[in-house]
C-alpha atoms as a PDB file:
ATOM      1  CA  UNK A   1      17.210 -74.301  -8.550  1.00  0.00           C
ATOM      2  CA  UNK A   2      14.724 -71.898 -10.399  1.00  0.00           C
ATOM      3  CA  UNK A   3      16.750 -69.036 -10.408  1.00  0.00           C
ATOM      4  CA  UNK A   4      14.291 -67.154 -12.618  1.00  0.00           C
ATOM      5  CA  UNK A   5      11.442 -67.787 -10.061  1.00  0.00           C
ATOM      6  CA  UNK A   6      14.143 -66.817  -7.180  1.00  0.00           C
ATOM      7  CA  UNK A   7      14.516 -63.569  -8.844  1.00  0.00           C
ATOM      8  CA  UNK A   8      10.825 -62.824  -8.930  1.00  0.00           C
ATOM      9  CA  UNK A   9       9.953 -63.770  -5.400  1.00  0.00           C
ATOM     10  CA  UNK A  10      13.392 -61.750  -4.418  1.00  0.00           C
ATOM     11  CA  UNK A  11      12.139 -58.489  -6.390  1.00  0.00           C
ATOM     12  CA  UNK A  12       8.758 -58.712  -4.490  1.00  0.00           C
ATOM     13  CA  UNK A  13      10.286 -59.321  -0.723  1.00  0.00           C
ATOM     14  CA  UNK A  14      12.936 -56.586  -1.451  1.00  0.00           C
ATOM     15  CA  UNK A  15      10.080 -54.317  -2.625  1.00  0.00           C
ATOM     16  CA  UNK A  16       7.773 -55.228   0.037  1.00  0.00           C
ATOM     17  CA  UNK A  17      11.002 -54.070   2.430  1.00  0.00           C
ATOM     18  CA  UNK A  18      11.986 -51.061   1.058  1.00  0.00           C
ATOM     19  CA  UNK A  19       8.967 -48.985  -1.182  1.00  0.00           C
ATOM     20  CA  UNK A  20       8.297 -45.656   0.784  1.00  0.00           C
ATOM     21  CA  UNK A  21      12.156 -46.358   2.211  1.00  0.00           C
ATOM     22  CA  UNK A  22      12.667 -41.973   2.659  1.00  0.00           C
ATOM     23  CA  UNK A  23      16.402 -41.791   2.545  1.00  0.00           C
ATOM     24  CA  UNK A  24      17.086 -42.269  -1.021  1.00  0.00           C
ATOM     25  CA  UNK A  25      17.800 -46.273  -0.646  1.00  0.00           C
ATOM     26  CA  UNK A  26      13.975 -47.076  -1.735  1.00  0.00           C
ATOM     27  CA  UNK A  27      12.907 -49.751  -3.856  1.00  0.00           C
ATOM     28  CA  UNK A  28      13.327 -47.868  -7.251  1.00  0.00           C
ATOM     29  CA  UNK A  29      16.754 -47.285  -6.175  1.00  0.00           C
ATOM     30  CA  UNK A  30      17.351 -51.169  -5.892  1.00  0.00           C
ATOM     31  CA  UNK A  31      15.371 -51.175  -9.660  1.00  0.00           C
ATOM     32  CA  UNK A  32      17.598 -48.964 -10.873  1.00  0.00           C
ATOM     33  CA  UNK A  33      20.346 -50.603  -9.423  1.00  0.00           C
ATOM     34  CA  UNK A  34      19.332 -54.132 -10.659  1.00  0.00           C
ATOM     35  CA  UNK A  35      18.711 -52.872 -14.240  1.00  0.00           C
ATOM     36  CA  UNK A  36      22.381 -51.376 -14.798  1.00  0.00           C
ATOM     37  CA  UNK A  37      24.033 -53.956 -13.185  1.00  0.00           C
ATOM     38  CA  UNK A  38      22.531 -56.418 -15.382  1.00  0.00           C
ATOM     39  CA  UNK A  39      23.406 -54.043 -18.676  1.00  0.00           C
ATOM     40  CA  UNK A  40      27.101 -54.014 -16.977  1.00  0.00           C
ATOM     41  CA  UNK A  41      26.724 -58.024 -16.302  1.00  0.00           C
ATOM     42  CA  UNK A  42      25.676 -58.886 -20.318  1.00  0.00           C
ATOM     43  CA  UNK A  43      28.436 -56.451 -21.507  1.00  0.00           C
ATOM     44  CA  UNK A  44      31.324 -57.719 -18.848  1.00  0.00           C
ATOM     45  CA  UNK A  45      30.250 -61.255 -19.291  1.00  0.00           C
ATOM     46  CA  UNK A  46      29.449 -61.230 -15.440  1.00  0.00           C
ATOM     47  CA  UNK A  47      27.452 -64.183 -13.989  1.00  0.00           C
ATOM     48  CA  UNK A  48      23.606 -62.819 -14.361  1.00  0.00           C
ATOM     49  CA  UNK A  49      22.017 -64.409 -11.390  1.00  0.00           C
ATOM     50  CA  UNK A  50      24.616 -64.019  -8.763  1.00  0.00           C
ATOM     51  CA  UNK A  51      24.729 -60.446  -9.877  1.00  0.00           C
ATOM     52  CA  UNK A  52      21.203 -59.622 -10.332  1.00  0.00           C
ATOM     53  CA  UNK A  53      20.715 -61.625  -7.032  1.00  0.00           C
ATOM     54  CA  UNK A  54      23.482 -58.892  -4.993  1.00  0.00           C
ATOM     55  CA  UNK A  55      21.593 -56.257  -6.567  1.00  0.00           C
ATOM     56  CA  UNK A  56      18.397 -56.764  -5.132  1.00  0.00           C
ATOM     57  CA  UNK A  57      19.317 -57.521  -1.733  1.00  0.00           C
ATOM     58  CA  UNK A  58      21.958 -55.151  -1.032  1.00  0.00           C
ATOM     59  CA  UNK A  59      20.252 -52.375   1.230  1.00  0.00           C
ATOM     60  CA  UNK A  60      18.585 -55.282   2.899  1.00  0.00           C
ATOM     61  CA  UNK A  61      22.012 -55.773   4.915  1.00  0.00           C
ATOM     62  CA  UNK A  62      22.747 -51.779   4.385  1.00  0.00           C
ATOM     63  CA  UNK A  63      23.793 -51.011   8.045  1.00  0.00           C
ATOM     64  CA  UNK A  64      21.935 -47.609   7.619  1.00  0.00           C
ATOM     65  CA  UNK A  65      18.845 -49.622   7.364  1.00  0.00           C
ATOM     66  CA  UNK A  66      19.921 -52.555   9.902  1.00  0.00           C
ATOM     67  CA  UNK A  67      21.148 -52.707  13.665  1.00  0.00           C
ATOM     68  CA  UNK A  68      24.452 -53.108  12.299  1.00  0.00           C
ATOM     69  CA  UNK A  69      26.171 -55.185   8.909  1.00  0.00           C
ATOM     70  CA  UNK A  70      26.338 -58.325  10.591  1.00  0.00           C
ATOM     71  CA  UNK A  71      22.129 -57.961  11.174  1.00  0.00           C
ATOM     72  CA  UNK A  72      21.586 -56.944   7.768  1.00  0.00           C
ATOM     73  CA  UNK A  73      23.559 -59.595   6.339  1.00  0.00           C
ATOM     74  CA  UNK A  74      21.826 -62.462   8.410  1.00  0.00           C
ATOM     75  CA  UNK A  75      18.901 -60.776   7.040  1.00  0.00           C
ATOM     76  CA  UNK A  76      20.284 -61.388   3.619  1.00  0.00           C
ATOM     77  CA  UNK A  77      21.394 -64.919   4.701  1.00  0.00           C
ATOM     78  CA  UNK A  78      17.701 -66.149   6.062  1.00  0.00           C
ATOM     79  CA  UNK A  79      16.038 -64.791   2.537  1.00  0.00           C
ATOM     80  CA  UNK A  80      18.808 -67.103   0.547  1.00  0.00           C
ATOM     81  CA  UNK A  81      17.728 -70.169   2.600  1.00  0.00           C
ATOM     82  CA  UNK A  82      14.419 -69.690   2.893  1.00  0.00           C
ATOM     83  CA  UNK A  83      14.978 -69.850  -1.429  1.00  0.00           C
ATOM     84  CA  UNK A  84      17.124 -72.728  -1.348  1.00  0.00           C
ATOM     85  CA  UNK A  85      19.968 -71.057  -3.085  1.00  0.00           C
ATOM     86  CA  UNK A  86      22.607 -73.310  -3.157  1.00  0.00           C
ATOM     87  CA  UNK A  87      25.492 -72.540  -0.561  1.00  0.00           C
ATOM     88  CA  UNK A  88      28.229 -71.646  -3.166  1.00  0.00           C
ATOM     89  CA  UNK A  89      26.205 -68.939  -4.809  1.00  0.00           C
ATOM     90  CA  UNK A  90      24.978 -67.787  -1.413  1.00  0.00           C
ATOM     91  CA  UNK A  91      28.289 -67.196  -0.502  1.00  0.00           C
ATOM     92  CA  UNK A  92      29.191 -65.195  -3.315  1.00  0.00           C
ATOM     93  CA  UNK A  93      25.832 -63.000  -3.485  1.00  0.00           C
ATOM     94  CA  UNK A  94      26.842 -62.293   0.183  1.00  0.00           C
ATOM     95  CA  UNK A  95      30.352 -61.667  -0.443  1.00  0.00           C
ATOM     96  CA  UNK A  96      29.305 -59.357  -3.044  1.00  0.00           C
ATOM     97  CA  UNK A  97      27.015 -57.296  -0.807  1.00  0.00           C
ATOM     98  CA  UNK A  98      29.273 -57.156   1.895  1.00  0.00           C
ATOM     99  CA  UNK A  99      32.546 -55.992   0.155  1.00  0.00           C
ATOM    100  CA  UNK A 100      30.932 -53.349  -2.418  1.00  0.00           C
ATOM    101  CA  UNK A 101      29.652 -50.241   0.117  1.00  0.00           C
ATOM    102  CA  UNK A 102      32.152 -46.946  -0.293  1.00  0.00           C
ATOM    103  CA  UNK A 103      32.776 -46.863   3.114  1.00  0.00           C
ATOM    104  CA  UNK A 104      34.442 -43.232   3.743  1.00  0.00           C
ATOM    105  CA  UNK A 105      36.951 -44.646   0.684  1.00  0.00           C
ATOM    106  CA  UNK A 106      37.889 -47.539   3.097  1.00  0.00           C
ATOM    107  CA  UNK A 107      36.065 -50.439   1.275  1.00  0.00           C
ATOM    108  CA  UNK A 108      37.886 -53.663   0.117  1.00  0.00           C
ATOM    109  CA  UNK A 109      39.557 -54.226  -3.092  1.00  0.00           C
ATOM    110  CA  UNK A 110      37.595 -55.841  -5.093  1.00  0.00           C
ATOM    111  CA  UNK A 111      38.652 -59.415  -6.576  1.00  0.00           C
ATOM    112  CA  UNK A 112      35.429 -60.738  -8.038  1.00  0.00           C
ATOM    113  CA  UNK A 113      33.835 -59.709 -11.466  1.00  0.00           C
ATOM    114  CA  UNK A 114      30.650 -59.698 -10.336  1.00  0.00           C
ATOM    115  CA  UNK A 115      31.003 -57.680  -7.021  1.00  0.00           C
ATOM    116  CA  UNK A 116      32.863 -55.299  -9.322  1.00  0.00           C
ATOM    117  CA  UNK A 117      29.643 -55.076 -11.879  1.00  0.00           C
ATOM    118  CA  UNK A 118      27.497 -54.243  -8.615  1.00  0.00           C
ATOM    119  CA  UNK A 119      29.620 -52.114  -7.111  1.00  0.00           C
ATOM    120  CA  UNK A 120      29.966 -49.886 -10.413  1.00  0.00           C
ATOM    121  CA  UNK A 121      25.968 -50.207 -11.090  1.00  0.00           C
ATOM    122  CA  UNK A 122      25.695 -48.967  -7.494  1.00  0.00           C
ATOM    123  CA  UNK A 123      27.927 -46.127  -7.672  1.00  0.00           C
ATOM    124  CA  UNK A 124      26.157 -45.084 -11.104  1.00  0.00           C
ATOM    125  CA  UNK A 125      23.516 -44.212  -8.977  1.00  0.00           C
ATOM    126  CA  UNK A 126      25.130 -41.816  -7.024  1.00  0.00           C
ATOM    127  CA  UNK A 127      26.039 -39.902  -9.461  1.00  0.00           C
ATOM    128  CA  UNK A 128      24.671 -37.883 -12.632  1.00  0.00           C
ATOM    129  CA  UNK A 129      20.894 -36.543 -12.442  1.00  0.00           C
ATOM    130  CA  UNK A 130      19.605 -39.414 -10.055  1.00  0.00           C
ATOM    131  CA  UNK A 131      22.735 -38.810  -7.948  1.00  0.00           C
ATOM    132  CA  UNK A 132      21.776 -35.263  -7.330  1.00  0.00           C
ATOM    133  CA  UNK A 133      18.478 -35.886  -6.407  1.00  0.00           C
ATOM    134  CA  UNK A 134      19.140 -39.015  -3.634  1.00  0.00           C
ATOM    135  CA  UNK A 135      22.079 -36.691  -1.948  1.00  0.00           C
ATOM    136  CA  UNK A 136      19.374 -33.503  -1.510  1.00  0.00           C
ATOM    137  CA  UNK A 137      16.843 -36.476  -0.238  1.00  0.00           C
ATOM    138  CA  UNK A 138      19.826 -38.358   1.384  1.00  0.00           C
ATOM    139  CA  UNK A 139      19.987 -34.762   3.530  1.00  0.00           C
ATOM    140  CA  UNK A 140      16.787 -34.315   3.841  1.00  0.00           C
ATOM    141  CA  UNK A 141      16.110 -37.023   5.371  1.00  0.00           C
ATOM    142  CA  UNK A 142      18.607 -36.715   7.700  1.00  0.00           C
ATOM    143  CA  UNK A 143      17.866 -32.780   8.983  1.00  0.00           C
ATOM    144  CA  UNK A 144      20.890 -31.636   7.092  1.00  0.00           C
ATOM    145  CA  UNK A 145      21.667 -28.337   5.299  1.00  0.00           C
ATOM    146  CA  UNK A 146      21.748 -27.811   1.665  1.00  0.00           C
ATOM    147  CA  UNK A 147      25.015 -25.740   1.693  1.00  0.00           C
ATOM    148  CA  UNK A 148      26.867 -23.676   3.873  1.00  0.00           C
ATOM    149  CA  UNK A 149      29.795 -21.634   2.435  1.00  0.00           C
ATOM    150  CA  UNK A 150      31.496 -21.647   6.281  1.00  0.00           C
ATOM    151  CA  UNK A 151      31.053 -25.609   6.620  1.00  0.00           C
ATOM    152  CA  UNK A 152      33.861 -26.671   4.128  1.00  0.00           C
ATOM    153  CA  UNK A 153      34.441 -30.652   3.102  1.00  0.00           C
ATOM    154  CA  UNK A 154      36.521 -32.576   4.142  1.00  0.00           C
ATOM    155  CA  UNK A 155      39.553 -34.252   2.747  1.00  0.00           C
ATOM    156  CA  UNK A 156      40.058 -37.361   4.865  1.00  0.00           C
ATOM    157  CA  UNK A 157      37.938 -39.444   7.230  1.00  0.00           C
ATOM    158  CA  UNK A 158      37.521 -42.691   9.148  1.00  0.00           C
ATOM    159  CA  UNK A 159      34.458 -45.191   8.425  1.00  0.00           C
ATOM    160  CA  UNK A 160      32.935 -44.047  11.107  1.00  0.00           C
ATOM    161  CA  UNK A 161      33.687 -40.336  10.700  1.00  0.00           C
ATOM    162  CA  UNK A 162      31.436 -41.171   6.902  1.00  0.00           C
ATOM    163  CA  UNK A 163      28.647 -42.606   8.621  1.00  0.00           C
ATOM    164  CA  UNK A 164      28.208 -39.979  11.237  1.00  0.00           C
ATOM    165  CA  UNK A 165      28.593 -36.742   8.898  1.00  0.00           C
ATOM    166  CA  UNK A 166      26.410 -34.068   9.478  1.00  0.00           C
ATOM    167  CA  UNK A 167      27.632 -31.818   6.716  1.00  0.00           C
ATOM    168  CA  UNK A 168      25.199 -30.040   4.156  1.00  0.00           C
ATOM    169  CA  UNK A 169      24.538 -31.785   1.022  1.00  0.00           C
ATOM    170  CA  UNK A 170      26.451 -30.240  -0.921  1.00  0.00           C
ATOM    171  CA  UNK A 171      29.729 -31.260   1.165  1.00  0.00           C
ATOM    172  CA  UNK A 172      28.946 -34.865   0.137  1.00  0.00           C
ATOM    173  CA  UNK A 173      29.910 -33.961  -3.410  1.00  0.00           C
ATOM    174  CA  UNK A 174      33.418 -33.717  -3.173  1.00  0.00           C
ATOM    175  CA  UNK A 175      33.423 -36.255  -0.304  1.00  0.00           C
ATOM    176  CA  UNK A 176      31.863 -38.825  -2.582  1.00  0.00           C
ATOM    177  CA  UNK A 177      30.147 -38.286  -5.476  1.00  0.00           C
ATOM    178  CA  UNK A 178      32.959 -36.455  -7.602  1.00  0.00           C
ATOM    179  CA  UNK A 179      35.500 -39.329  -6.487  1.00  0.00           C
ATOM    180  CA  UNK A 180      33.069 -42.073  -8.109  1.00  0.00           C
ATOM    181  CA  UNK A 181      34.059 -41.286 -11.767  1.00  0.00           C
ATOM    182  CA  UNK A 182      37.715 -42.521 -11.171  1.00  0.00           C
ATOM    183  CA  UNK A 183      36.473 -45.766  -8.866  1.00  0.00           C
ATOM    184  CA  UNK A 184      34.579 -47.307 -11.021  1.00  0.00           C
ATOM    185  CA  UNK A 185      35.561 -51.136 -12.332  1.00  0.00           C
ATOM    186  CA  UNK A 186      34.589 -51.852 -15.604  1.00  0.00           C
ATOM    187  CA  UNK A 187      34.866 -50.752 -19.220  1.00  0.00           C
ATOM    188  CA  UNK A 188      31.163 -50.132 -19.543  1.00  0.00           C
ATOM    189  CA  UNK A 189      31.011 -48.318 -15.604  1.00  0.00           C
ATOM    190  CA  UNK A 190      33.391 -45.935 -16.717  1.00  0.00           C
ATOM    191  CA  UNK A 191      31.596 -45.206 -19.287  1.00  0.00           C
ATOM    192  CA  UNK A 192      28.432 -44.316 -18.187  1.00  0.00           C
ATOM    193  CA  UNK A 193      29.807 -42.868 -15.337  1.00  0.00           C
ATOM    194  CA  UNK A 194      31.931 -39.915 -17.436  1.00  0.00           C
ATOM    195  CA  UNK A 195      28.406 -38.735 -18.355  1.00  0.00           C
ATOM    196  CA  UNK A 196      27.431 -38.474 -15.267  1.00  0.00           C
ATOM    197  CA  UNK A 197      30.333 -37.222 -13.555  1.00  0.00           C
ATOM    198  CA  UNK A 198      30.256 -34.346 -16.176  1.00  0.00           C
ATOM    199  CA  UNK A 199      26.703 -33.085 -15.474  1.00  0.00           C
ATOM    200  CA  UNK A 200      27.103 -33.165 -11.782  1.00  0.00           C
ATOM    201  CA  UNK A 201      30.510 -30.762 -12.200  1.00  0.00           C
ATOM    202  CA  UNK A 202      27.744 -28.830 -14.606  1.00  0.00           C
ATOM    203  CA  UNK A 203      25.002 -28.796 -11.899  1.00  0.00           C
ATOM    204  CA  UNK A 204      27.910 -27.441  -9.254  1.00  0.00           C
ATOM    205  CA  UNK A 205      28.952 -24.347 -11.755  1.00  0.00           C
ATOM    206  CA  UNK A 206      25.047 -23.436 -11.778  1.00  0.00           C
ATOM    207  CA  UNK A 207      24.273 -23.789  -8.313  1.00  0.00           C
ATOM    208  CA  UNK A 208      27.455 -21.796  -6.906  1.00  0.00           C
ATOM    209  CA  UNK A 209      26.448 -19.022  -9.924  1.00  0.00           C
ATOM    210  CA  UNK A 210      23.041 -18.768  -8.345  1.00  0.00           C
ATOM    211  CA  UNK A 211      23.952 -18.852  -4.932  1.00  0.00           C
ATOM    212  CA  UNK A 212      25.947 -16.003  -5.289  1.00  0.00           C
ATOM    213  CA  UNK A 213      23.409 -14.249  -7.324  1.00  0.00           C
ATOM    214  CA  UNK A 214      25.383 -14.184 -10.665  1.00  0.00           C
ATOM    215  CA  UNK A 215      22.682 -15.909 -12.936  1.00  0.00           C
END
């Protein structure tokens, strides 16, 4: 197995799939994605392939971009074969991808280094300055408000009550976003994530200030 040459052909199907993608889940999200988690992989001692490999191809079974998981994760599946990935590692790059999502807070707990490096690579860019940016095109995309000061967040939901918000943008801050800093896995996610975390709660304090017309 060429894993190298898997890689390649994997970046240019999952690019092929997703470039011009409008919600925020785009290819350069997936190269973003792909770069930290291998960073978190060399630091964590995390098997590079398998986790490069659930990098790439995780918003290819995203049930936002799918009929449903199980669809997106056949998807997944078909690409693997079609490689001739062996079965164990298939397995595992499919475990990965279908354990890591947030979920409303009701994902699994993760057991595996490597879904942990993805998962925390993932969540990385949700928050911080890219963070920002993908909820505002995240809401966008979906005909949703930036803010409104009479539509408050809220505290607890079901999976499905996640998917199906239709909350303004900044709601998904302290539904998500400001929750991420505290979920993350690793020694080296936590650390780039308290960065992050800190210039989102920065970004807030500005936004509320102008808002109300105080700066």
């Amino acid at each position: 197995m060429d894993k190298e040459l898997i890689i390649n052909k994997t970046e240019a199907y999952v690019r092929n799939e997703l470039e011009g993608e409008p919600s925020g889940h785009d290819w350069w999200h997936i190269h973003r994605v792909t770069e930290v988690t291998k960073r978190i992989a060399n630091k964590e001692k995390g098997d590079l392939f398998l986790c490069t490999m659930a990098a790439l191809l995780h918003d290819i079974a995203d049930e936002k971009l799918n009929e449903s998981e199980e669809a997106g994760l056949e998807k997944v599946r078909e690409w693997l074969i079609s490689q001739e990935v062996d079965e164990a590692s298939m397995e595992i790059i499919l475990e990965i991808i279908s354990t890591i999502s947030f979920k409303g807070g009701h994902g699994p707990t993760l057991t595996r280094l490597e879904a942990k490096i993805v998962q925390d690579a993932d969540r990385l860019d949700a928050i911080g300055a890219i963070g920002i940016a993908r909820c505002f095109v995240y809401s966008g995309a979906k005909g949703r408000p930036m803010y409104d000061p009479n539509d408050a967040p809220r505290e607890q939901m079901t999976k499905e009550e996640y998917r199906s918000n239709t909350g303004a943008a900044i709601n998904h801050f302290y539904e998500k976003l400001l929750k991420l800093k505290e979920l993350m896995n690793t020694k080296t996610g936590k650390e780039m994530a308290q960065a992050r975390h800190e210039y989102m709660a920065g970004f807030l304090e500005q936004f509320y200030a102008e808002w109300d017309g105080k700066k």
